[in-house]
N, C-alpha and C. Protein backbone atom coordinates (compact mmCIF):
# COMPACT_ATOMS: atom_id res chain seq x y z
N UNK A 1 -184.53 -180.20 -247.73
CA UNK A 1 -183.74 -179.94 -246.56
C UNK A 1 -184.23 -178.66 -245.90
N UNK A 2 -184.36 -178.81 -244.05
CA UNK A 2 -184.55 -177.53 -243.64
C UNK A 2 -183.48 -176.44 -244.28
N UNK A 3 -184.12 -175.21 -243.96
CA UNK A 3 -182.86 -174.21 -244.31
C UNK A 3 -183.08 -172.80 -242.90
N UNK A 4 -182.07 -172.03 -242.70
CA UNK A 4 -182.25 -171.59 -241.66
C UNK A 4 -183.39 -170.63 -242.23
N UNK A 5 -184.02 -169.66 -241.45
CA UNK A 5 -184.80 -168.36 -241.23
C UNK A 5 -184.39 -167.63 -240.98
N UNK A 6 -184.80 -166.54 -241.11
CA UNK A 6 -184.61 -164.99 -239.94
C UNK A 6 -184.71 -164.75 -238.98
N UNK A 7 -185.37 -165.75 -238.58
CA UNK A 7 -185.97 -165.73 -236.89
C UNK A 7 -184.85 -166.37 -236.28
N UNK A 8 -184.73 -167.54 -236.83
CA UNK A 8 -183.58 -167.93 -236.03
C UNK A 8 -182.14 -167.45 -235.93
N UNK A 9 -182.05 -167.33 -237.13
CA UNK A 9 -180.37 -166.49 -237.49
C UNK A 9 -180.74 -165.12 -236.51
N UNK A 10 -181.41 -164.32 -236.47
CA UNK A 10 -181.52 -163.29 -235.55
C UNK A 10 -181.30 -163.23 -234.22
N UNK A 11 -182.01 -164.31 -233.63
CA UNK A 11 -181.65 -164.66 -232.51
C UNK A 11 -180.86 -165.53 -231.91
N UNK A 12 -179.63 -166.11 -233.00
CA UNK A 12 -178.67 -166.23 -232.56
C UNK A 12 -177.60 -165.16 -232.28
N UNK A 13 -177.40 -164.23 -233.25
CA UNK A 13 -176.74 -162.88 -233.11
C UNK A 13 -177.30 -162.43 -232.08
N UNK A 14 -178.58 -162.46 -231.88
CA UNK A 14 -179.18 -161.06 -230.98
C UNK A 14 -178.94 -161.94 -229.89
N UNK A 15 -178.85 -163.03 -229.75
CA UNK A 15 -178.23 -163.70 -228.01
C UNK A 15 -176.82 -163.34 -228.27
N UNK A 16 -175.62 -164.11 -228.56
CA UNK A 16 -174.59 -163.41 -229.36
C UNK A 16 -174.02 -162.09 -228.79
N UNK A 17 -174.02 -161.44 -228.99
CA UNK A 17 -173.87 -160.22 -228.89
C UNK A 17 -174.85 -159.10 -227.90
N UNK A 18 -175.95 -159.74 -227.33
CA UNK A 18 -176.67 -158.62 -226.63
C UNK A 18 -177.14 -157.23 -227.01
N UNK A 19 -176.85 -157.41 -228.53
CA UNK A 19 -178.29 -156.26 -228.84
C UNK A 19 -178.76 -156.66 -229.95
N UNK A 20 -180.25 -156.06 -229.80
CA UNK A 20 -181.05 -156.93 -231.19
C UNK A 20 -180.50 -156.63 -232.46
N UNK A 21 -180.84 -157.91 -232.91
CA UNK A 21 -180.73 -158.31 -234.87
C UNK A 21 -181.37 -158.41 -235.32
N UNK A 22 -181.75 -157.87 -236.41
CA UNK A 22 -183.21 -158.65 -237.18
C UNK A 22 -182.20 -158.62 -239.03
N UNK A 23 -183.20 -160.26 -239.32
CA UNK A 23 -182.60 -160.45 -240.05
C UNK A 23 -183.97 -160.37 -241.06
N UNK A 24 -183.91 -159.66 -242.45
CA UNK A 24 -185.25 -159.09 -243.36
C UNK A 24 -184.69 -160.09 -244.18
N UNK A 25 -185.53 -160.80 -244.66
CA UNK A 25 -185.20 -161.48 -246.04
C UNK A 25 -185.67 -160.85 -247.54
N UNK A 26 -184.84 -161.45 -247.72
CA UNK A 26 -185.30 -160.50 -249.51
C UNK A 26 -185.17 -161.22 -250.54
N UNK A 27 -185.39 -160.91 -251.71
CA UNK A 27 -185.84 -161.68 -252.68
C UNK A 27 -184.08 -162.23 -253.64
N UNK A 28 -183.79 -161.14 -253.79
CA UNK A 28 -182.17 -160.51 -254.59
C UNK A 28 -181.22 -160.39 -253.56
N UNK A 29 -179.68 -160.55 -254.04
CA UNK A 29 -178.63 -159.91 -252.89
C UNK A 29 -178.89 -159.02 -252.90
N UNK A 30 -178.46 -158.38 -251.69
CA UNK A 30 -178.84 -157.05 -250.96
C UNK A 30 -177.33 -156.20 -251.96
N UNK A 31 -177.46 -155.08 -252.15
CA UNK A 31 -175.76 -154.59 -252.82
C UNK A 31 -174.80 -154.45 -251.68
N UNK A 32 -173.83 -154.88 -252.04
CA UNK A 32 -172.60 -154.85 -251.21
C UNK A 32 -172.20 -152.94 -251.10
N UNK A 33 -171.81 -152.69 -249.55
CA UNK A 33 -171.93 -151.26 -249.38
C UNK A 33 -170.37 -151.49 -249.00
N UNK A 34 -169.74 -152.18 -249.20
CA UNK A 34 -168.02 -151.93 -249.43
C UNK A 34 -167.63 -153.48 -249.22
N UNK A 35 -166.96 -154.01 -248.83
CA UNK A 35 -166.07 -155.05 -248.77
C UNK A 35 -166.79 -156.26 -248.50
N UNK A 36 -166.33 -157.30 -249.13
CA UNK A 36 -166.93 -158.28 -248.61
C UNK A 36 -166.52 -158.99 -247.72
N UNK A 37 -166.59 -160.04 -246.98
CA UNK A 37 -166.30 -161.23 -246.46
C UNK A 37 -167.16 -162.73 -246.84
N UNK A 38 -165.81 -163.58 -247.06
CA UNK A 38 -166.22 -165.08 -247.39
C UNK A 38 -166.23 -166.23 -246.02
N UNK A 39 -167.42 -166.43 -246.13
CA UNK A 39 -166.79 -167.55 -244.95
C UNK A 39 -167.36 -169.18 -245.38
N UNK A 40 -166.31 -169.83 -245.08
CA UNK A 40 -166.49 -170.99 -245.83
C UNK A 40 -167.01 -172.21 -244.71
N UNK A 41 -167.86 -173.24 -245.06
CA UNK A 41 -168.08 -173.83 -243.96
C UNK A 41 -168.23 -175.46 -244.71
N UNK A 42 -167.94 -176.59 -243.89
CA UNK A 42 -168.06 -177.71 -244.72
C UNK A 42 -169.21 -178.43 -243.89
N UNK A 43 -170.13 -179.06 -244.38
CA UNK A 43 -171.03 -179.76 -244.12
C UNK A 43 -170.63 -180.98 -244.17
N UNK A 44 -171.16 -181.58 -243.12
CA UNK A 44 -170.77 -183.44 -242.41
C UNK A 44 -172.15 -183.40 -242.40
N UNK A 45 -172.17 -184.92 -243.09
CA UNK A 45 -171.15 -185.77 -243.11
C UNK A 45 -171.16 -185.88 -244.94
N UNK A 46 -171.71 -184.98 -245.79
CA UNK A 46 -171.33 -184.72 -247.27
C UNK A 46 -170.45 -183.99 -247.82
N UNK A 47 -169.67 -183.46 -246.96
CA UNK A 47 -168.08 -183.32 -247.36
C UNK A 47 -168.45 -182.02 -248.62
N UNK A 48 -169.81 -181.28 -248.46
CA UNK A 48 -169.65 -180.19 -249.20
C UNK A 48 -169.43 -178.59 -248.53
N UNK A 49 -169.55 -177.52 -249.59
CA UNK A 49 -169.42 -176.35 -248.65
C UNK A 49 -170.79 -175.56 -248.99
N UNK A 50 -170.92 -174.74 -247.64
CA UNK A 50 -171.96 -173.47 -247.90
C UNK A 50 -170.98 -172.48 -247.71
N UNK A 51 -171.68 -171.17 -248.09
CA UNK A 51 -170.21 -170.20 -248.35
C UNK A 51 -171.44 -168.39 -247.22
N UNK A 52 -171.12 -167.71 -246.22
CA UNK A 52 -171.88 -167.12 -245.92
C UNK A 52 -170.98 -165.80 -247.05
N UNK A 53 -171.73 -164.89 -247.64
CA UNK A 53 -170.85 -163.74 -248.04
C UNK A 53 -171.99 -162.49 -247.40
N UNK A 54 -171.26 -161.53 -247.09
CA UNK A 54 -171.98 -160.81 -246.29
C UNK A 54 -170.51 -159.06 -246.34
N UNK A 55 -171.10 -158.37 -246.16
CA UNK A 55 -170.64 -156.81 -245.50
C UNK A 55 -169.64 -157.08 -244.51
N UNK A 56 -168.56 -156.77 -244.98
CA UNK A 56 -167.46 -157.00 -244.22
C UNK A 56 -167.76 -155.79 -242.87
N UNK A 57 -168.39 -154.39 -242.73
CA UNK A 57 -168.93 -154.08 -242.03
C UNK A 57 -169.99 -154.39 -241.00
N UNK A 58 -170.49 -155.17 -241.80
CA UNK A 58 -171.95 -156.19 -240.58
C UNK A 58 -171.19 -156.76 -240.09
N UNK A 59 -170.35 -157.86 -240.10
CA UNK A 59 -169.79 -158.81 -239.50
C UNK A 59 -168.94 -158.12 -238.57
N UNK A 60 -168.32 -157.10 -238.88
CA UNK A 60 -167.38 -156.31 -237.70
C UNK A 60 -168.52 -156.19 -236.60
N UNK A 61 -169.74 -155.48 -236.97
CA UNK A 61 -170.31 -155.10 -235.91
C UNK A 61 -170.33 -156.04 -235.53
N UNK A 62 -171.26 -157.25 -235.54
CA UNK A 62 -171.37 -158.44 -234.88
C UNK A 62 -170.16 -158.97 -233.59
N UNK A 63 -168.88 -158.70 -234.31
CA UNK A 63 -167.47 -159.15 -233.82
C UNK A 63 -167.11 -157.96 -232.87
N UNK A 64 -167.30 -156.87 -233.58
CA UNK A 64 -167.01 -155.46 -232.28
C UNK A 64 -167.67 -155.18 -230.89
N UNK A 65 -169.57 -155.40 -231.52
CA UNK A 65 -170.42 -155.76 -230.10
C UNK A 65 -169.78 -156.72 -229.35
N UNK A 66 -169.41 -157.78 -229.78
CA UNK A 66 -169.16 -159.07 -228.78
C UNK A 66 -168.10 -158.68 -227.71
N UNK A 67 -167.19 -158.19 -228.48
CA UNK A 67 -166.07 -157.49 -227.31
C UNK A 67 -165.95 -155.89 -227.12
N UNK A 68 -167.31 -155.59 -226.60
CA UNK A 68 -167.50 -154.27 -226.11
C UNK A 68 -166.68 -153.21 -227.10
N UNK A 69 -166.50 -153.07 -228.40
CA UNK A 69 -166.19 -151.95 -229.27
C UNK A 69 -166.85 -151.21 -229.62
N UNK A 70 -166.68 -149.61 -230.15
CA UNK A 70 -167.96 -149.06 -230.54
C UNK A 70 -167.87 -148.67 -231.81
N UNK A 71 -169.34 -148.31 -232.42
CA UNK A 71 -168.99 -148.26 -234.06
C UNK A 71 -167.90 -147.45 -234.41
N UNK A 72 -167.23 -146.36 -233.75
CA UNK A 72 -166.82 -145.55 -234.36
C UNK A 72 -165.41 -146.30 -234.14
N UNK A 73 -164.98 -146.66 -233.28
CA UNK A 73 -163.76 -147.89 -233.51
C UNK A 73 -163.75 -148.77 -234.01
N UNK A 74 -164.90 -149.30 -234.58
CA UNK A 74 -164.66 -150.60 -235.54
C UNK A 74 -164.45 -150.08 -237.28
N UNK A 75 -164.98 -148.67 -237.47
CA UNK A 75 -164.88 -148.00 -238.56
C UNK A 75 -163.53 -147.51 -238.38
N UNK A 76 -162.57 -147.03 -237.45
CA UNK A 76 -161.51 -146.49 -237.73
C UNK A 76 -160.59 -147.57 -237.89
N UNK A 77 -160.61 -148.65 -237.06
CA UNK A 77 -159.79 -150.12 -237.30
C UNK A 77 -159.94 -150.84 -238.72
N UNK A 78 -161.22 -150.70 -238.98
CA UNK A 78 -161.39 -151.19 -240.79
C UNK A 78 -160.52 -150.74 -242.05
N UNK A 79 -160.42 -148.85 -241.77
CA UNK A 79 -159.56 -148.13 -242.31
C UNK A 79 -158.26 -149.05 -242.03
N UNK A 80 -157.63 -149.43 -241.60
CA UNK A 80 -156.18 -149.82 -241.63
C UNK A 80 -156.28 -150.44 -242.22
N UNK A 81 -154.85 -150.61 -242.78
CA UNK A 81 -154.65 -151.17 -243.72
C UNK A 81 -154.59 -152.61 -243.78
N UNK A 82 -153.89 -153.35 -242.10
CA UNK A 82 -154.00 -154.91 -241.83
C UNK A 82 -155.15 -154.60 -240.62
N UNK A 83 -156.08 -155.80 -240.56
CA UNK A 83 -157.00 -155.62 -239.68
C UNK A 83 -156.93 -156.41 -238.24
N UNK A 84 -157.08 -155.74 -237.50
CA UNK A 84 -156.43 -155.71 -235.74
C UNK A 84 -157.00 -156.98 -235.36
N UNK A 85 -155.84 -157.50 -234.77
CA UNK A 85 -155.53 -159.37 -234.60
C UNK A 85 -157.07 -159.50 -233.59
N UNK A 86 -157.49 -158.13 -232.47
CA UNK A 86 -158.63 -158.19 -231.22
C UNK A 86 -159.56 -158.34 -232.22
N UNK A 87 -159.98 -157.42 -233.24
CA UNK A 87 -161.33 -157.55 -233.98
C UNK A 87 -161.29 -158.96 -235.11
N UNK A 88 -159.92 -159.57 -235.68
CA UNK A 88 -160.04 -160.61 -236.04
C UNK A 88 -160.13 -161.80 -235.45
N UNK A 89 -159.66 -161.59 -234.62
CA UNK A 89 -160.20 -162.75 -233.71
C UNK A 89 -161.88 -163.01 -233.09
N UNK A 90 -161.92 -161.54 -232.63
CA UNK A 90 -163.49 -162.03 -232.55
C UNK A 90 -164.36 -162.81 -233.65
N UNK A 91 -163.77 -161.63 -234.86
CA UNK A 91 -164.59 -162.08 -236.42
C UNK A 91 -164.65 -163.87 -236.39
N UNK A 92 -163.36 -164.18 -236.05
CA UNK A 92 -163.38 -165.60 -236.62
C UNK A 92 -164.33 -166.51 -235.03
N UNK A 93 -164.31 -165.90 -234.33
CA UNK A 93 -165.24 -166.73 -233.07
C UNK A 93 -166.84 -166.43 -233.59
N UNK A 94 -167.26 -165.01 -233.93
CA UNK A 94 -168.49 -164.96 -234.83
C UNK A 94 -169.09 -166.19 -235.98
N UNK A 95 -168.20 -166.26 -236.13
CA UNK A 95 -168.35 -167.09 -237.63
C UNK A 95 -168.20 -168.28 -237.58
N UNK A 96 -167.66 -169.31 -236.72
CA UNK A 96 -167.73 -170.44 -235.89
C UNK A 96 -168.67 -170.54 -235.18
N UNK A 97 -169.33 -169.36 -234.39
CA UNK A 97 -170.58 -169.62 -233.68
C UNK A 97 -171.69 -169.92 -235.02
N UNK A 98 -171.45 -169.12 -235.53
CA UNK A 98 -172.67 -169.02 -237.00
C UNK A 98 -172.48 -170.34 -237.59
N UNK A 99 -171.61 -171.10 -237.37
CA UNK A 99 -172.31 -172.70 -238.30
C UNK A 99 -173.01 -173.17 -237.36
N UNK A 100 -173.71 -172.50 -236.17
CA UNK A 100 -174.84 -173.17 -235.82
C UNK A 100 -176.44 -172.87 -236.93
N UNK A 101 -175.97 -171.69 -238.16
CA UNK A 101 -177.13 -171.33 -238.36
C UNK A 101 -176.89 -171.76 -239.96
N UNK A 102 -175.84 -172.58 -240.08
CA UNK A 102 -175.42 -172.34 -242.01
C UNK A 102 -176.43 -173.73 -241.88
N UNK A 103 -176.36 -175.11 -241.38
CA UNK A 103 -177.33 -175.97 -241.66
C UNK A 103 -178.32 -176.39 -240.53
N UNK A 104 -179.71 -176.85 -240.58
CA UNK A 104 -180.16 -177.32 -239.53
C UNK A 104 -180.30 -178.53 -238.98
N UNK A 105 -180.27 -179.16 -240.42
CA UNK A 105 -179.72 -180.88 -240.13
C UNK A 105 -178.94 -181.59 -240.39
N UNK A 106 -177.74 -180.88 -240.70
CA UNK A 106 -176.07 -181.60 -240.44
C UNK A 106 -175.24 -181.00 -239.67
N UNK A 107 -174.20 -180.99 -239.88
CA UNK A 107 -173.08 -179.93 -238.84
C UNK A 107 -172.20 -179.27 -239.69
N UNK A 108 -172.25 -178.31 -239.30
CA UNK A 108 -171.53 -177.17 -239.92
C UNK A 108 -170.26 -176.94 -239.40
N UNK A 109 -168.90 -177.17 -240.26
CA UNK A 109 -167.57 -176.99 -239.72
C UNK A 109 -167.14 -175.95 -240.46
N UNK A 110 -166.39 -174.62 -239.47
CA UNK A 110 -166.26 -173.42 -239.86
C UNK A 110 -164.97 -173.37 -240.52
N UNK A 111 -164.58 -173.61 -241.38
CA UNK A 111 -163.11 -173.76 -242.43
C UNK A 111 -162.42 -172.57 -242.71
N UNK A 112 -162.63 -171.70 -242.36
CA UNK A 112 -162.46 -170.01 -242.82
C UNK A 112 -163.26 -168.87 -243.39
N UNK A 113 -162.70 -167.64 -243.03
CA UNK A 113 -162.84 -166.56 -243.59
C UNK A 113 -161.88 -165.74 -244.71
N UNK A 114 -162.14 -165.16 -246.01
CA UNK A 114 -161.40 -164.64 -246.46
C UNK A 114 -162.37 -163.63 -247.18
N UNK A 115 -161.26 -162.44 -247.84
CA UNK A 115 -161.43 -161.54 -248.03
C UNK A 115 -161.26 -161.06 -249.69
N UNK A 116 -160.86 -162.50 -250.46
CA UNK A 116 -160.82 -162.63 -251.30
C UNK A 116 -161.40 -164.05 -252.07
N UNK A 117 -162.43 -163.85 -252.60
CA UNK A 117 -163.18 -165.07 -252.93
C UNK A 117 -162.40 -166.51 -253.35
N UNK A 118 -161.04 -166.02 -254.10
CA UNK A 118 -160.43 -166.50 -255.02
C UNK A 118 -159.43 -167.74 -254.30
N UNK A 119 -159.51 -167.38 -252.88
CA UNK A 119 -159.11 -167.98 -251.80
C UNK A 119 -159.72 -169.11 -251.45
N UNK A 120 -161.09 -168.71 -251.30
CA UNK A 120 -162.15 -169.76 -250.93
C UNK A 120 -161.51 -171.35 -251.41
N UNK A 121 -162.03 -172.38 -250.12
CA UNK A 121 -161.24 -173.93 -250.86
C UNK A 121 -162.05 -173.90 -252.16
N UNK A 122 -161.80 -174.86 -253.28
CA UNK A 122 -162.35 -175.37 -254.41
C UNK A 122 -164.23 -175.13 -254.29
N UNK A 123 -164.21 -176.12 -253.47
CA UNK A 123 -165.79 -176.77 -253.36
C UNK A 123 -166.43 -175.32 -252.64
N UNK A 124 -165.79 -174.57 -252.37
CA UNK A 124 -166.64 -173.19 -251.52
C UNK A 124 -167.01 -172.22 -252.76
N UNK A 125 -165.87 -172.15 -253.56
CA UNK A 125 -165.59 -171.26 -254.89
C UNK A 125 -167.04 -171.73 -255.72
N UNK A 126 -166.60 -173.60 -255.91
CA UNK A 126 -168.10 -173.31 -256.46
C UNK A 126 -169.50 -173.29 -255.98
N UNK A 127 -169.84 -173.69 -255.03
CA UNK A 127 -170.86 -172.99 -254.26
C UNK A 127 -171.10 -171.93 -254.37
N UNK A 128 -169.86 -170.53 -254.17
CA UNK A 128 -170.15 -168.88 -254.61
C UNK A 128 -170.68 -168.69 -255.98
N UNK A 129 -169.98 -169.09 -257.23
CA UNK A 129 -169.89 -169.01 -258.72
C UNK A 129 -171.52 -169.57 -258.75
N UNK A 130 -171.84 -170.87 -258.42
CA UNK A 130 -172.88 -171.47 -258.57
C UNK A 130 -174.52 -172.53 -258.05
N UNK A 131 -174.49 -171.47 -256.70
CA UNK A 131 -175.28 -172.44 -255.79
C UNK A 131 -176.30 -172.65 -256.15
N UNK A 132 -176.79 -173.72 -255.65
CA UNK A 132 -178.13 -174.53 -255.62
C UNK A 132 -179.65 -173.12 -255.29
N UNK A 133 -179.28 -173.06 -254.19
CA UNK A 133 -179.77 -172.71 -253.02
C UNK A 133 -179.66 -171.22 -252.06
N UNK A 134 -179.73 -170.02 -252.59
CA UNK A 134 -179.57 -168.99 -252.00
C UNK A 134 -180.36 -168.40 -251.13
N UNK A 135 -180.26 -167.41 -249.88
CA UNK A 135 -181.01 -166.39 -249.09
C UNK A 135 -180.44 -165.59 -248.67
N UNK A 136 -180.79 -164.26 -248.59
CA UNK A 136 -180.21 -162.88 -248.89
C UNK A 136 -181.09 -162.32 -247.78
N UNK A 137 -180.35 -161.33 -247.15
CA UNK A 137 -181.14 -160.47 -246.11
C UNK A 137 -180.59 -159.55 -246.09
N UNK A 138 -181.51 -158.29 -244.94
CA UNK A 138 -180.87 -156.78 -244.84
C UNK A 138 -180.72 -157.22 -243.26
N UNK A 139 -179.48 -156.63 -243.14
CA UNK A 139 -179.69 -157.18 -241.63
C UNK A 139 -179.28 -155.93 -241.08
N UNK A 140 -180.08 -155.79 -239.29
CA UNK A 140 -180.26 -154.45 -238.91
C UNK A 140 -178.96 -154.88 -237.46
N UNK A 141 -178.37 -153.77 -237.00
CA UNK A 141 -177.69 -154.76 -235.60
C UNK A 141 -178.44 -153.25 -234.86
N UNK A 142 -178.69 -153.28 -233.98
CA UNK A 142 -179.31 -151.97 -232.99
C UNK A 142 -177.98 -151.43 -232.21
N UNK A 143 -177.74 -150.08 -232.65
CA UNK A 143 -176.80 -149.87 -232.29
C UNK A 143 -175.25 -149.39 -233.20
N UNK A 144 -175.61 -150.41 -234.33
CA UNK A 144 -174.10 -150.41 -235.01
C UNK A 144 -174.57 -150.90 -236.39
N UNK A 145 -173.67 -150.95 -237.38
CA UNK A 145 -173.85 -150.79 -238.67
C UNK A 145 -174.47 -152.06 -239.19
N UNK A 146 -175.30 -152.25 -240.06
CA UNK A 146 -175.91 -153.43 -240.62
C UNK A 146 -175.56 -153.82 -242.09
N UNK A 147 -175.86 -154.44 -242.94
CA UNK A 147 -175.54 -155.15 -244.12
C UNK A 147 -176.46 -155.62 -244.37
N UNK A 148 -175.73 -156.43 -245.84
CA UNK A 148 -176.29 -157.70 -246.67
C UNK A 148 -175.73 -158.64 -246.22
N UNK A 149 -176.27 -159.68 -245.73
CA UNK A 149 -176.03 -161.49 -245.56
C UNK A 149 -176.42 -162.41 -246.54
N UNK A 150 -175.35 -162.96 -247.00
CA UNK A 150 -176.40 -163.97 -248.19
C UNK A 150 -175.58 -165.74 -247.42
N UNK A 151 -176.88 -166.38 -247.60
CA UNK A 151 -176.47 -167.62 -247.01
C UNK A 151 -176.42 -168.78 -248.80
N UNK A 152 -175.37 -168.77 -249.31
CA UNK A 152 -175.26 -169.96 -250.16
C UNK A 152 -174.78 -171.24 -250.87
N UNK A 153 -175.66 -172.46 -251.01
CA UNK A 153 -176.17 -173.70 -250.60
C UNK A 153 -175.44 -174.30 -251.81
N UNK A 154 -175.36 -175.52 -251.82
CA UNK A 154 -174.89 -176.28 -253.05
C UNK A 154 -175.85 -177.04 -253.16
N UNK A 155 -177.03 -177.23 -252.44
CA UNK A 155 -177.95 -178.43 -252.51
C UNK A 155 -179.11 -177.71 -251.90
């Protein structure tokens, strides 16, 4: 099965959002530099999941660029304690756009985000615990804070 790239995942963000992305691939997960995020996605028409886990910081940026925020407000909004309905909402329009990049030859339906793995539906959980199929990147956003992205596969 195709699987996405860097090239492409990049330049979906970097259209996305309007400032460049580059997405580095790497061999290992990248270390998590604070929080994570789960996002769960189901693949049609095999009724399985890919799971993106990534820097709950990268993904803000991603979600903060989109609606004109700047790093230093997406870092003080993170600090709170519930996270602001404007930046969650973007998050979850981010991450719906991104099952254009979880498969290249099925369709990707965006099922959620959570913040606790343990949440994840069944079939996402094991995908996290045990995928097929992993890719890990450092990802840069120009401008605003970057992360680890790991894209992983059950097949």
């Amino acid at each position: 099965m195709a699987e996405p790239n860097s090239g492409c995942m990049a330049t979906l963000f970097t259209d996305l959002i309007g400032r460049h992305v580059n997405f580095s691939e790497q061999l290992n997960a990248v270390p998590p530099t604070g929080q994570q995020l789960y996002c769960a996605y189901q693949i049609k028409p095999m009724d399985t999941y890919r799971v993106i886990k990534a820097d709950l910081l990268l993904l803000s940026s991603f979600a903060g660029a989109l609606i004109g925020l700047s790093p230093d407000v997406i870092k003080l909004t993170l600090a709170e304690t519930k996270l602001d309905e404007t930046l969650r909402d973007a998050l979850h329009e981010v991450m719906n756009i991104a099952s254009r990049i979880v498969t290249l030859e099925h369709r990707g339906v965006f099922k959620g985000m959570y913040g606790d793995p343990s949440e994840l539906p069944v079939d996402a959980r094991k995908t996290l615990r045990d995928p097929y199929h992993s890719s890990y990147f450092r990802v840069t956003v120009d401008g605003y804070e970057g992360g680890g992205f790991s894209l992983l596969a059950p097949f």
